[in-house]
N, C-alpha and C. Protein backbone atom coordinates (compact mmCIF):
# COMPACT_ATOMS: atom_id res chain seq x y z
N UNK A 1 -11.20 14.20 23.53
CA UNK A 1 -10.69 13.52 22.33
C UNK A 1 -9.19 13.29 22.50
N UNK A 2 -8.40 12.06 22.24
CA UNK A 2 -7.14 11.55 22.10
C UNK A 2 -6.32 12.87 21.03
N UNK A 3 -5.09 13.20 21.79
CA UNK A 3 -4.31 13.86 20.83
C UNK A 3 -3.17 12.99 20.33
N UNK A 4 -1.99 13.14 19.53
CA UNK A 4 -0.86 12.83 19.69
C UNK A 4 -0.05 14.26 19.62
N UNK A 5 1.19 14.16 20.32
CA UNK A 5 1.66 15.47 20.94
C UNK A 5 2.68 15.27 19.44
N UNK A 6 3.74 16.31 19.02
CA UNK A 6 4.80 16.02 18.21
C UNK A 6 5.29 15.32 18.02
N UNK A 7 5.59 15.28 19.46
CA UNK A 7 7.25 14.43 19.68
C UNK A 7 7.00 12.61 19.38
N UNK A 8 5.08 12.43 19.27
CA UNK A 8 4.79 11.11 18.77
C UNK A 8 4.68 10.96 17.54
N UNK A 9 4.52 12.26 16.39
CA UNK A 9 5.00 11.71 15.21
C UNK A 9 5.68 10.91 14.46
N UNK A 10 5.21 10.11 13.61
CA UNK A 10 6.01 9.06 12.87
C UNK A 10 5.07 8.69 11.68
N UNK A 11 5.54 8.42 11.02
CA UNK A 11 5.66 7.40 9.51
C UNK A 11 4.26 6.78 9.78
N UNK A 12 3.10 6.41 9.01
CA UNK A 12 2.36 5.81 9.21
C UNK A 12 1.16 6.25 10.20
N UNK A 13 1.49 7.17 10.97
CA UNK A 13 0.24 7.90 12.27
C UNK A 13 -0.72 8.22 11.35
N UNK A 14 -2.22 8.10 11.98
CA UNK A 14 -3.76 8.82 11.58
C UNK A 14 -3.99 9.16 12.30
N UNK A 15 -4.04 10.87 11.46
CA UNK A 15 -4.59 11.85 12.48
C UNK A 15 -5.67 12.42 12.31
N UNK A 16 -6.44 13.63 12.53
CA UNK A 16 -7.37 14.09 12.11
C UNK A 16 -7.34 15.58 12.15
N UNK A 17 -7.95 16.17 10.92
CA UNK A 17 -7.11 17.94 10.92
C UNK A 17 -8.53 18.06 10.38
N UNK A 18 -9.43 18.72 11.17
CA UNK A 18 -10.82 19.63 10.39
C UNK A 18 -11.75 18.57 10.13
N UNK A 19 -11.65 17.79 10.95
CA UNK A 19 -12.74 16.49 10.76
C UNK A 19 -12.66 15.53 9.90
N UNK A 20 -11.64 15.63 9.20
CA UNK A 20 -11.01 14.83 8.63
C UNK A 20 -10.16 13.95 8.77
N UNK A 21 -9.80 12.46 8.39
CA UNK A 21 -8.68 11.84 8.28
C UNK A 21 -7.35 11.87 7.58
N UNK A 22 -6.13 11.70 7.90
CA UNK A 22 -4.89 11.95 7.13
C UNK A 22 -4.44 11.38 8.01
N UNK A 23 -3.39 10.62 6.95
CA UNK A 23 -2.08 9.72 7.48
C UNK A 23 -0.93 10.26 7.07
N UNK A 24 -0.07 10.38 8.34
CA UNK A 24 1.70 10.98 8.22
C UNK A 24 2.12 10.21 6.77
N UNK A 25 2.81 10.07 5.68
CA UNK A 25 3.75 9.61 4.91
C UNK A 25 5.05 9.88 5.12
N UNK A 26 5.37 11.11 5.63
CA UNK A 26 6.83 11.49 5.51
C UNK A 26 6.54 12.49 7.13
N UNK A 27 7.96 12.28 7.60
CA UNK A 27 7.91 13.45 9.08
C UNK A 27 9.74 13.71 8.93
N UNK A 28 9.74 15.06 8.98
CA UNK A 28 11.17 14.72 9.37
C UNK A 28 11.47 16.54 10.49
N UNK A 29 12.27 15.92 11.14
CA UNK A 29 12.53 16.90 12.37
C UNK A 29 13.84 17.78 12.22
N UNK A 30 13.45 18.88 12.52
CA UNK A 30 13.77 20.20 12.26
C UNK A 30 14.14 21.23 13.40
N UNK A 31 15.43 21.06 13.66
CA UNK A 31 15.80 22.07 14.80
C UNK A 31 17.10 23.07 14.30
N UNK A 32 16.10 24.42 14.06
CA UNK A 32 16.72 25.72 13.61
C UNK A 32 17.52 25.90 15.16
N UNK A 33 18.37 26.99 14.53
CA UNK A 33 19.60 27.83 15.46
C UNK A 33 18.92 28.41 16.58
N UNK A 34 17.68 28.57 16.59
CA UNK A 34 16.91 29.34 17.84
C UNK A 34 15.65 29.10 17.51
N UNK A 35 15.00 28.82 18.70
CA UNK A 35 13.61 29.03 18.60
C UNK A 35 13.06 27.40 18.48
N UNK A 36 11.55 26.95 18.73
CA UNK A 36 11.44 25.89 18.99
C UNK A 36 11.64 24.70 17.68
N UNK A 37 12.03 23.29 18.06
CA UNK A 37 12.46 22.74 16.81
C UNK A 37 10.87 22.51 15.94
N UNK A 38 10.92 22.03 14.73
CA UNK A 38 9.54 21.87 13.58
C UNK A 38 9.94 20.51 13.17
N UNK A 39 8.71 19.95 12.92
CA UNK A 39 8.04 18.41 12.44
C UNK A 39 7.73 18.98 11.30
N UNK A 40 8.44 18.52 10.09
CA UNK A 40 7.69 18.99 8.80
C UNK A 40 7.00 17.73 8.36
N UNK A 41 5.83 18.13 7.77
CA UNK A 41 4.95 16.64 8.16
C UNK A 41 4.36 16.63 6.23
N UNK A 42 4.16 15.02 5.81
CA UNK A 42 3.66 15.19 4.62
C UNK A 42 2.50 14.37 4.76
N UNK A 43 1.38 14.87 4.57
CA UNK A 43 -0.01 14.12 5.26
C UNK A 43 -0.72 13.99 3.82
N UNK A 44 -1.37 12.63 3.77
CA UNK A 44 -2.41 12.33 3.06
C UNK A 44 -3.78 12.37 3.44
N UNK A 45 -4.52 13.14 2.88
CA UNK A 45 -5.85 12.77 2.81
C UNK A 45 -6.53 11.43 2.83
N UNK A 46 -7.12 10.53 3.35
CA UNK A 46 -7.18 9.28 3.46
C UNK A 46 -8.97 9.29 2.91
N UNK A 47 -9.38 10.27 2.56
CA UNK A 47 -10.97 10.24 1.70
C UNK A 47 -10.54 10.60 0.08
N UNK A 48 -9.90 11.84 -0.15
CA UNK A 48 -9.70 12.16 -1.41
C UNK A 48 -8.51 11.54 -2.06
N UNK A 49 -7.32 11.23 -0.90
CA UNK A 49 -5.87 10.79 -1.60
C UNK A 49 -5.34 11.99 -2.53
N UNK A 50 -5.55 13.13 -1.35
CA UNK A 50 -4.65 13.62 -2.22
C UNK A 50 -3.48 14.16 -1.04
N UNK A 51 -2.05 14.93 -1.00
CA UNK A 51 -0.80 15.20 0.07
C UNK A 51 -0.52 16.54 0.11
N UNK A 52 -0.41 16.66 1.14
CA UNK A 52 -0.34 18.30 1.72
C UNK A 52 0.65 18.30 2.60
N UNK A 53 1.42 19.29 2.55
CA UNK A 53 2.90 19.48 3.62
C UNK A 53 2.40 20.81 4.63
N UNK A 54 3.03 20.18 6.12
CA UNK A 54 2.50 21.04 6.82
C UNK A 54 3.66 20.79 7.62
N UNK A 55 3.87 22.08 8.57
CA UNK A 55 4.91 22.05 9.55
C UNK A 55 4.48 22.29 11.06
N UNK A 56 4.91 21.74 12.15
CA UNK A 56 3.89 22.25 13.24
C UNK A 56 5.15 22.43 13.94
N UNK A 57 5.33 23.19 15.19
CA UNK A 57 6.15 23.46 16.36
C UNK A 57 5.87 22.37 17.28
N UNK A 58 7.36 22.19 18.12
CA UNK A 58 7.31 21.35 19.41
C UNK A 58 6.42 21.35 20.25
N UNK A 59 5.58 20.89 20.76
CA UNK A 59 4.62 21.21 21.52
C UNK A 59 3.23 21.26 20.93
N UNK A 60 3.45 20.98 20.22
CA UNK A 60 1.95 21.14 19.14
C UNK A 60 1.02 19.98 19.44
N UNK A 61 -0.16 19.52 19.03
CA UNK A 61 -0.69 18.36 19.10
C UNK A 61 -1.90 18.39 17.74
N UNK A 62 -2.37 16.96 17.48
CA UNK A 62 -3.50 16.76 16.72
C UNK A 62 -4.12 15.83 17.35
N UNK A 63 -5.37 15.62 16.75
CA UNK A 63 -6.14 14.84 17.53
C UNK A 63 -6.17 13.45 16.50
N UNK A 64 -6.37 12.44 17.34
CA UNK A 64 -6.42 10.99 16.81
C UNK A 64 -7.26 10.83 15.37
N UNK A 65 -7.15 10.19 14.58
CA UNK A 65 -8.58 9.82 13.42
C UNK A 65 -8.96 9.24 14.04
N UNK A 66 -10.28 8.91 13.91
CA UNK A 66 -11.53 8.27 14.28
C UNK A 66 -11.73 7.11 13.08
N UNK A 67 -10.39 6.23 12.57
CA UNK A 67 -10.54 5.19 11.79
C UNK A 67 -10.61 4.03 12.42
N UNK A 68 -10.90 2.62 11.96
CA UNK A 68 -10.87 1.65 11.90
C UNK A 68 -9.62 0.47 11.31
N UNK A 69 -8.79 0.05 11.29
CA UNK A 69 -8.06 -0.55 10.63
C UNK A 69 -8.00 -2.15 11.23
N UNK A 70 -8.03 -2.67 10.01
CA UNK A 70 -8.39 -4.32 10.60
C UNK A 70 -8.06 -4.95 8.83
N UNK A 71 -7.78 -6.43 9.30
CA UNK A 71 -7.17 -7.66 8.10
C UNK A 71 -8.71 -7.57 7.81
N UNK A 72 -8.66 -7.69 6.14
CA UNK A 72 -9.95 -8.16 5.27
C UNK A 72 -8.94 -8.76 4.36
N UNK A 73 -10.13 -9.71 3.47
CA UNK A 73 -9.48 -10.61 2.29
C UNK A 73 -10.24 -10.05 1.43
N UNK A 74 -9.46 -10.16 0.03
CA UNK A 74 -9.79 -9.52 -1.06
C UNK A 74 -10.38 -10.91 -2.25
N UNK A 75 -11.98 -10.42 -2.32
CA UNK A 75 -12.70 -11.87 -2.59
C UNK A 75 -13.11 -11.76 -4.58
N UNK A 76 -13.20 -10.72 -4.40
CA UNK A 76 -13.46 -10.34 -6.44
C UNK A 76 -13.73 -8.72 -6.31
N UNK A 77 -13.68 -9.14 -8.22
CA UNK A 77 -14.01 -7.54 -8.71
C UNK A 77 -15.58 -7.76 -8.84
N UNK A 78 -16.21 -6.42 -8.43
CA UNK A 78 -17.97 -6.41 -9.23
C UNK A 78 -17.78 -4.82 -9.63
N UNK A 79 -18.43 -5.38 -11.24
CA UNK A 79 -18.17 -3.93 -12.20
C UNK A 79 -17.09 -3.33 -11.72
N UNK A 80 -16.79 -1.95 -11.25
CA UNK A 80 -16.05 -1.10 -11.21
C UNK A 80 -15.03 -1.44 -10.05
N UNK A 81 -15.89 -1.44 -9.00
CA UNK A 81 -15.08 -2.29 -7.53
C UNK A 81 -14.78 -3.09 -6.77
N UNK A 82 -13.44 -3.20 -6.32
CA UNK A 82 -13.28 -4.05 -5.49
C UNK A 82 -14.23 -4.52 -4.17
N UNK A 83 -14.04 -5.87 -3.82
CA UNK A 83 -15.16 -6.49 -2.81
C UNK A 83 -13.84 -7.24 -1.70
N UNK A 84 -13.94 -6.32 -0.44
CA UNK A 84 -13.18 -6.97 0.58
C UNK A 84 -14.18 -7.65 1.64
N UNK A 85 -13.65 -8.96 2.20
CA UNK A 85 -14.11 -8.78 3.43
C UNK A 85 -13.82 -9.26 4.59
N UNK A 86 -14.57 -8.74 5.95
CA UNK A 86 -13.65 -8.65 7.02
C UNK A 86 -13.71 -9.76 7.46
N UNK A 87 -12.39 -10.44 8.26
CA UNK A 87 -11.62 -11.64 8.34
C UNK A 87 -12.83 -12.43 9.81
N UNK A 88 -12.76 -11.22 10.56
CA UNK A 88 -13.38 -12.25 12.37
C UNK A 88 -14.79 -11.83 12.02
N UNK A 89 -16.12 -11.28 11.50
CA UNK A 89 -17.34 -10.80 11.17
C UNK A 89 -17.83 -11.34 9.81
N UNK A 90 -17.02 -11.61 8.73
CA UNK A 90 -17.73 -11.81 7.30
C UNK A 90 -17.75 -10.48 6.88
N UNK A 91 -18.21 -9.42 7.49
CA UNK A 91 -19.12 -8.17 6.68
C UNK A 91 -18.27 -7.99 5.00
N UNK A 92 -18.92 -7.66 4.77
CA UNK A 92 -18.16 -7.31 3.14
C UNK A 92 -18.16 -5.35 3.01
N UNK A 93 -16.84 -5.19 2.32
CA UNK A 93 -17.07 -3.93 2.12
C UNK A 93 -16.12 -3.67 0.47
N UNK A 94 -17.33 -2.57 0.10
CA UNK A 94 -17.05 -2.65 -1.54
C UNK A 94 -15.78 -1.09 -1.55
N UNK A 95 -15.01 -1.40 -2.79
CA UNK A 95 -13.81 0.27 -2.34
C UNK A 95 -13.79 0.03 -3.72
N UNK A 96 -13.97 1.66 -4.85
CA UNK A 96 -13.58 2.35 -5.71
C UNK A 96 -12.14 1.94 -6.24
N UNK A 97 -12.06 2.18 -7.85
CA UNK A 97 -10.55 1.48 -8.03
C UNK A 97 -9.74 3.01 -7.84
N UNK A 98 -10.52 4.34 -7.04
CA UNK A 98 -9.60 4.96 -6.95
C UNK A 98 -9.42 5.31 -5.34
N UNK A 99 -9.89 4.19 -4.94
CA UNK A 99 -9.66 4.13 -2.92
C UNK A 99 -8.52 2.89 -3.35
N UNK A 100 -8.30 2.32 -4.10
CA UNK A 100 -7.56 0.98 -3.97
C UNK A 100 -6.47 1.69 -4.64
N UNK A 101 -6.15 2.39 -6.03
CA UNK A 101 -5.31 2.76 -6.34
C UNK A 101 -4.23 1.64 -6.96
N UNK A 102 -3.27 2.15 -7.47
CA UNK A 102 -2.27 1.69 -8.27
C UNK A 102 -1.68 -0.38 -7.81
N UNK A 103 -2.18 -0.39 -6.49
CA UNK A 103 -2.41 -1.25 -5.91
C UNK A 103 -2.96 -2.92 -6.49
N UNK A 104 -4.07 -2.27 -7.39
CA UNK A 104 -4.87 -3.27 -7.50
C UNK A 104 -4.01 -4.46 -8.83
N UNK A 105 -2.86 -3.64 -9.21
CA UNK A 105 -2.48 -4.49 -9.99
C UNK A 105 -2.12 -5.90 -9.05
N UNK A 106 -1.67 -5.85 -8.25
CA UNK A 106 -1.08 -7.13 -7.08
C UNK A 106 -2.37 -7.33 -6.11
N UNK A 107 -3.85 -7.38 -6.63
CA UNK A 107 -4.75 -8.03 -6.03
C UNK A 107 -4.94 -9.85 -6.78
N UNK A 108 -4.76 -10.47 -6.15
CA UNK A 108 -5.40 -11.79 -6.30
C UNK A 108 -6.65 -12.26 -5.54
N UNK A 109 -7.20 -12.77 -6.02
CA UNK A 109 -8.28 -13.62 -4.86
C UNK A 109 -7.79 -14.24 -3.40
N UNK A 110 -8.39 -14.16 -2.66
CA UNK A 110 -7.89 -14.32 -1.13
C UNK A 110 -6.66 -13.94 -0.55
N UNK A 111 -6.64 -12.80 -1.14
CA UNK A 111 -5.28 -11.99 -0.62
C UNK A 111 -5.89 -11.14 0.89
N UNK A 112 -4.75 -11.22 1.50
CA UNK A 112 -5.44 -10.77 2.85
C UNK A 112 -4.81 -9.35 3.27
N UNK A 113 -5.33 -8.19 3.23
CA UNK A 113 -4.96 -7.29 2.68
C UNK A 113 -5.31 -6.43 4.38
N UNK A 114 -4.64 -5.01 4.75
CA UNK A 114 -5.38 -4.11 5.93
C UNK A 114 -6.04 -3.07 4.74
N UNK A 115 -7.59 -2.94 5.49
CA UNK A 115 -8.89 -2.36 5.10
C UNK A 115 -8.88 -1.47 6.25
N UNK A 116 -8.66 0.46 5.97
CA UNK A 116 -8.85 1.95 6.38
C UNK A 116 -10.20 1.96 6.55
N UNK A 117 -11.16 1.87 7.27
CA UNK A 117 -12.62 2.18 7.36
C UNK A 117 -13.25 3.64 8.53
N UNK A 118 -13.49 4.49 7.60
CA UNK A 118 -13.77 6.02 8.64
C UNK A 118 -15.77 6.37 8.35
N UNK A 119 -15.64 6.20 9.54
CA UNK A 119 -17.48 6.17 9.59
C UNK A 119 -18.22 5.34 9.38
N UNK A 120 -17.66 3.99 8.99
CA UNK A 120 -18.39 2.33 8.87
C UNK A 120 -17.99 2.36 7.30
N UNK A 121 -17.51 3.58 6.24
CA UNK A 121 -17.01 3.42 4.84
C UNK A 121 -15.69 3.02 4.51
N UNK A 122 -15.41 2.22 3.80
CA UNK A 122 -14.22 2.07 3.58
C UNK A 122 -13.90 3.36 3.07
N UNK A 123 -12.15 3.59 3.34
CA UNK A 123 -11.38 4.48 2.77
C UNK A 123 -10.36 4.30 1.81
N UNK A 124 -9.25 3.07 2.50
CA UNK A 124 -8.14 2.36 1.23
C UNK A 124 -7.85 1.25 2.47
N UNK A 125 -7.11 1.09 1.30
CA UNK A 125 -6.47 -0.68 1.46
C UNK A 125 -4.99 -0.56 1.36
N UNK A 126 -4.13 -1.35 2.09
CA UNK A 126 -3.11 -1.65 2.18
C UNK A 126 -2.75 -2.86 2.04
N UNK A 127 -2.01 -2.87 0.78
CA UNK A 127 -1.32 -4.63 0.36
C UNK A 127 -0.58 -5.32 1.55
N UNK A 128 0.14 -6.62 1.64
CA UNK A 128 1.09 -6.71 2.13
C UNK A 128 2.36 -6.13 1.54
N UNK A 129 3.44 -6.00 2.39
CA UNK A 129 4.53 -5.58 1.51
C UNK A 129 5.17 -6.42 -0.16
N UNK A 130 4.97 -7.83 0.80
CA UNK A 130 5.64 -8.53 -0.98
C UNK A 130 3.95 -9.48 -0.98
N UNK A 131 3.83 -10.09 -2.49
CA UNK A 131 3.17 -11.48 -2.72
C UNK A 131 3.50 -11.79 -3.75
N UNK A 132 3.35 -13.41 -3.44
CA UNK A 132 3.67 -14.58 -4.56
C UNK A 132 2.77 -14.63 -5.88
N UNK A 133 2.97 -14.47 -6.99
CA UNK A 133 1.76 -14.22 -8.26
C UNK A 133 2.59 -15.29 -9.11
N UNK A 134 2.26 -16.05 -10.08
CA UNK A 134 2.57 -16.67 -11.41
C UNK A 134 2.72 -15.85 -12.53
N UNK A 135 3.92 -16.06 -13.50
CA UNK A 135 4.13 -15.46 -14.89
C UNK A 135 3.41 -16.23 -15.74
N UNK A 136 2.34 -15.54 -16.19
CA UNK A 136 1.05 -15.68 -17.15
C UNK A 136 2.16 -16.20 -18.70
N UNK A 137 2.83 -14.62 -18.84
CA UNK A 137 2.97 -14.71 -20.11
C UNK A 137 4.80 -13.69 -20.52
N UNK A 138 5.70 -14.22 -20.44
CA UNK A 138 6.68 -14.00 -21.06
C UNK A 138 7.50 -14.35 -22.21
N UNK A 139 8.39 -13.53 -22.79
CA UNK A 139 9.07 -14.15 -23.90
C UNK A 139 9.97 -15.37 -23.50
N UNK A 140 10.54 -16.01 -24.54
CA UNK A 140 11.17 -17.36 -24.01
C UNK A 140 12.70 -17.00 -23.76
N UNK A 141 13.21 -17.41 -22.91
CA UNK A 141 14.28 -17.13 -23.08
C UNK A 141 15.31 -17.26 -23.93
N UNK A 142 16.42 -16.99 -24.05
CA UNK A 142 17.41 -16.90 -25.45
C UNK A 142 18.33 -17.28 -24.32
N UNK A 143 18.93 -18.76 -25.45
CA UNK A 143 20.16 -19.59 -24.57
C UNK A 143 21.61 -18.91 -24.40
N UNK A 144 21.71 -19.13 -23.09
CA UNK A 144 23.26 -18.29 -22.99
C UNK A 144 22.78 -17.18 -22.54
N UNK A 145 21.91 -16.18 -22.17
CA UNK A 145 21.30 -15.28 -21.93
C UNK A 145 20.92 -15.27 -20.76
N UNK A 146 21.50 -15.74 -19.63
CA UNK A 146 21.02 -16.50 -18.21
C UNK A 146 21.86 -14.89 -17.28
N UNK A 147 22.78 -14.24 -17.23
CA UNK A 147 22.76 -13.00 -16.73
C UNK A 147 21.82 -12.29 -15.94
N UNK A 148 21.97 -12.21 -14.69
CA UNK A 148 20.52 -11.77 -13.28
C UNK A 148 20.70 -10.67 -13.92
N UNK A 149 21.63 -9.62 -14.54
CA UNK A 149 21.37 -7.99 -14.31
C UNK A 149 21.12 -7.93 -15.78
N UNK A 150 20.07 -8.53 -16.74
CA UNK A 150 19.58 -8.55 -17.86
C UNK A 150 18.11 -8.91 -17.37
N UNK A 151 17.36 -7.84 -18.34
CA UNK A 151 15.87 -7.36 -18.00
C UNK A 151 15.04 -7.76 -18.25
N UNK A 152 13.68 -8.11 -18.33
CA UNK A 152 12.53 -8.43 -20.06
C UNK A 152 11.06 -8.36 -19.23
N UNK A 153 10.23 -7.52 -19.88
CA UNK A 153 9.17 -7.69 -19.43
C UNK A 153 8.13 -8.73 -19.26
N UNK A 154 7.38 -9.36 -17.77
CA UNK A 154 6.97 -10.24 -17.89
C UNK A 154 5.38 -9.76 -17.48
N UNK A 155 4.66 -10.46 -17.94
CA UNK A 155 2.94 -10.56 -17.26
C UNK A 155 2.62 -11.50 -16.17
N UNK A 156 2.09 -11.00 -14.90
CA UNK A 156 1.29 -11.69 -14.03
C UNK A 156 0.15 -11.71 -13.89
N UNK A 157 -0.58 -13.16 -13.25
CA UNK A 157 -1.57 -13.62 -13.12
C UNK A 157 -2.94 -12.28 -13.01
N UNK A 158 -2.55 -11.38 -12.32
CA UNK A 158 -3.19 -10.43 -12.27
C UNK A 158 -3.14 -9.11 -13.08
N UNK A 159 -2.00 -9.51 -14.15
CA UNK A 159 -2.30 -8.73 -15.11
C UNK A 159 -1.33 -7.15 -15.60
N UNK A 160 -0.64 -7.46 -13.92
CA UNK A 160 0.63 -6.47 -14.01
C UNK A 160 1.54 -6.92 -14.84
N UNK A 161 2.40 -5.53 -15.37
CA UNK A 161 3.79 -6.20 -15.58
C UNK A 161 5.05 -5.48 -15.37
N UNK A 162 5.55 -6.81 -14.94
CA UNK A 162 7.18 -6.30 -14.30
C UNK A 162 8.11 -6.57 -14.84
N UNK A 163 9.53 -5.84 -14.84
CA UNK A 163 10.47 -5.96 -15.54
C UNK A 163 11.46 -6.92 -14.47
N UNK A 164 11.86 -8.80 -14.67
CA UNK A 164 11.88 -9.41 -14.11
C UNK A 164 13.63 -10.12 -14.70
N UNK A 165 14.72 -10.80 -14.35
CA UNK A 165 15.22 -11.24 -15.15
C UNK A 165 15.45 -12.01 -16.05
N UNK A 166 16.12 -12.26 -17.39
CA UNK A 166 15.80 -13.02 -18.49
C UNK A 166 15.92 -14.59 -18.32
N UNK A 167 16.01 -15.18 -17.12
CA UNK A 167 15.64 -16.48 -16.66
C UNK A 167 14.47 -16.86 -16.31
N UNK A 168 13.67 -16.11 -16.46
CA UNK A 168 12.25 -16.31 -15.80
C UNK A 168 11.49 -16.73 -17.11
N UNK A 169 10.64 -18.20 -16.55
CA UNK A 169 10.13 -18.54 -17.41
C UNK A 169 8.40 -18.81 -17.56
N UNK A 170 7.22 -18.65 -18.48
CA UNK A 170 5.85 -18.87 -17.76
C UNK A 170 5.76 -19.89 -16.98
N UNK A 171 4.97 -19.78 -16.14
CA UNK A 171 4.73 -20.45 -15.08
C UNK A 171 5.52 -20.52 -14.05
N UNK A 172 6.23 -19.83 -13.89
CA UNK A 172 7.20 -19.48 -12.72
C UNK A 172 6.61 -18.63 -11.61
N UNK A 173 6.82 -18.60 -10.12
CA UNK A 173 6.34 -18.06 -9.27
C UNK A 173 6.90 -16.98 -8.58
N UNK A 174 6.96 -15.55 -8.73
CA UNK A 174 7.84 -14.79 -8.39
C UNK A 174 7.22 -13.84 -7.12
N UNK A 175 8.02 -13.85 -6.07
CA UNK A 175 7.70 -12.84 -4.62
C UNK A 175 7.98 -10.97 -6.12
N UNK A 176 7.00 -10.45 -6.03
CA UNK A 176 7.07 -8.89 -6.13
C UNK A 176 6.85 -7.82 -4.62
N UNK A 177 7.37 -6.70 -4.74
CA UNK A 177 7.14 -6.28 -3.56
C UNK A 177 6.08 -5.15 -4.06
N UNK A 178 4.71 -5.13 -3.37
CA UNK A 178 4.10 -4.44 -3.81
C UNK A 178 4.12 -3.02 -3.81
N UNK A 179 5.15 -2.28 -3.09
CA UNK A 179 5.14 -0.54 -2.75
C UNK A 179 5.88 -0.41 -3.85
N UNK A 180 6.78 -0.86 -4.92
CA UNK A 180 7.66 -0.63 -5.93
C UNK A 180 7.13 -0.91 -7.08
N UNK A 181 6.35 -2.20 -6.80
CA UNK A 181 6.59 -3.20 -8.22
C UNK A 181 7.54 -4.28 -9.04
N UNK A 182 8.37 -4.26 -7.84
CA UNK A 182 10.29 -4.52 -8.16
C UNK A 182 10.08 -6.25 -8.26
N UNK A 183 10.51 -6.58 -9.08
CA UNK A 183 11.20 -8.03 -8.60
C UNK A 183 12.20 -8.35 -7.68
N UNK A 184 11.19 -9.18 -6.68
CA UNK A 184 12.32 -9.40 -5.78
C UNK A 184 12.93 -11.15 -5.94
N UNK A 185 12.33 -12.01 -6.01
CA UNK A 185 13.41 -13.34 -6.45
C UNK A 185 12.20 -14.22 -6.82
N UNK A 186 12.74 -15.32 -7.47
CA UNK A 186 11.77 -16.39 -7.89
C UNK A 186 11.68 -17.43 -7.06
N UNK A 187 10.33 -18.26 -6.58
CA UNK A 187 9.96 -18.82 -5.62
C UNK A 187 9.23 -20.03 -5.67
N UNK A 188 8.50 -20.74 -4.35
CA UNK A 188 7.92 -21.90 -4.89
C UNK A 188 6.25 -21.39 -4.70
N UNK A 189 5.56 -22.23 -5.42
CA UNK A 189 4.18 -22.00 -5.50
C UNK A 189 3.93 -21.96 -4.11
N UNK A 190 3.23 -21.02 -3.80
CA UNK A 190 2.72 -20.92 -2.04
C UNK A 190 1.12 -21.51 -1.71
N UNK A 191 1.79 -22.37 -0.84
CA UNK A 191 0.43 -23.46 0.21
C UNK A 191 -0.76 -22.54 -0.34
């Protein structure tokens, strides 16, 4: 079986601890006054989602996950869950709104999203970093009130809402970045 040794730790690695999958979130390196340096590592569970801190010595190793990761598009909701599917095959695969997580507010239709799959099941989904959505529904603006570092909550197409600036008007097209939620600038309708 594939290990990765320490010293390949980083941000983003899937590993596998007890037959299980977990992905690094946080690593940061640790060299005391004596004795060998430590990887303090903050690992997610990639079945339950839930984070556990662990520290290992130089020289240490884990063994690879046994995941899948590949582009799927995100095609609808049925009842409870999301319906992805994969981009070069068709296959479709259905994920829990608590494998998708906080996420799903910045799902649109044909969003092309990376799909975690361990044992042929999906596990989670990863947005892109930013996407383009439409303001459904905001207040109107108040003239003279044009100031970028002035706030107001707006609604998107999908139902989130972000605190955007008081120039933004419905029907406007705004890049959000999905790991925050943040407004990042207003844009043109995308191809």
């Amino acid at each position: 079986m594939a290990s990765y040794s320490t010293n390949e730790f980083r941000k983003g690695l899937k590993v596998q601890i007890d037959g299980t999958p977990f992905q690094i979130i946080e690593m940061n390196f640790r060299k005391p006054g004596k004795g060998a340096a430590l990887y303090e590592c903050k690992l997610k569970n990639l079945i339950r989602g839930t984070v556990t801190d662990k520290t290992y010595r130089a020289g240490q190793s884990l063994e690879v996950a046994d995941v899948d990761e590949f582009t799927a598009q995100y095609l609808y909701r049925q009842g409870e869950g999301f319906v992805f599917m994969k981009n070069d095959d068709y296959e479709q695969y259905e994920l829990t709104p608590e494998q998708v997580g906080d996420e799903s507010r910045f799902l649109k239709e044909g969003l092309n999203c990376q799909l975690i799959v361990y044992n042929n099941n999906p596990i989670a989904v990863t947005l892109p970093n930013h996407v383009v959505l439409q303001v459904e529904y905001c207040e109107p603006t108040v003239k003279g009130n044009t100031a970028t570092n002035v706030q107001k909550p707006v609604k998107l197409e999908t139902g989130a809402e972000i605190g955007a600036p008081a120039f933004i008007n419905i029907g406007d097209w705004l890049r959000v970045d999905t790991r925050t939620g943040d407004y990042i600038e207003r844009t043109k309708e995308p191809e």
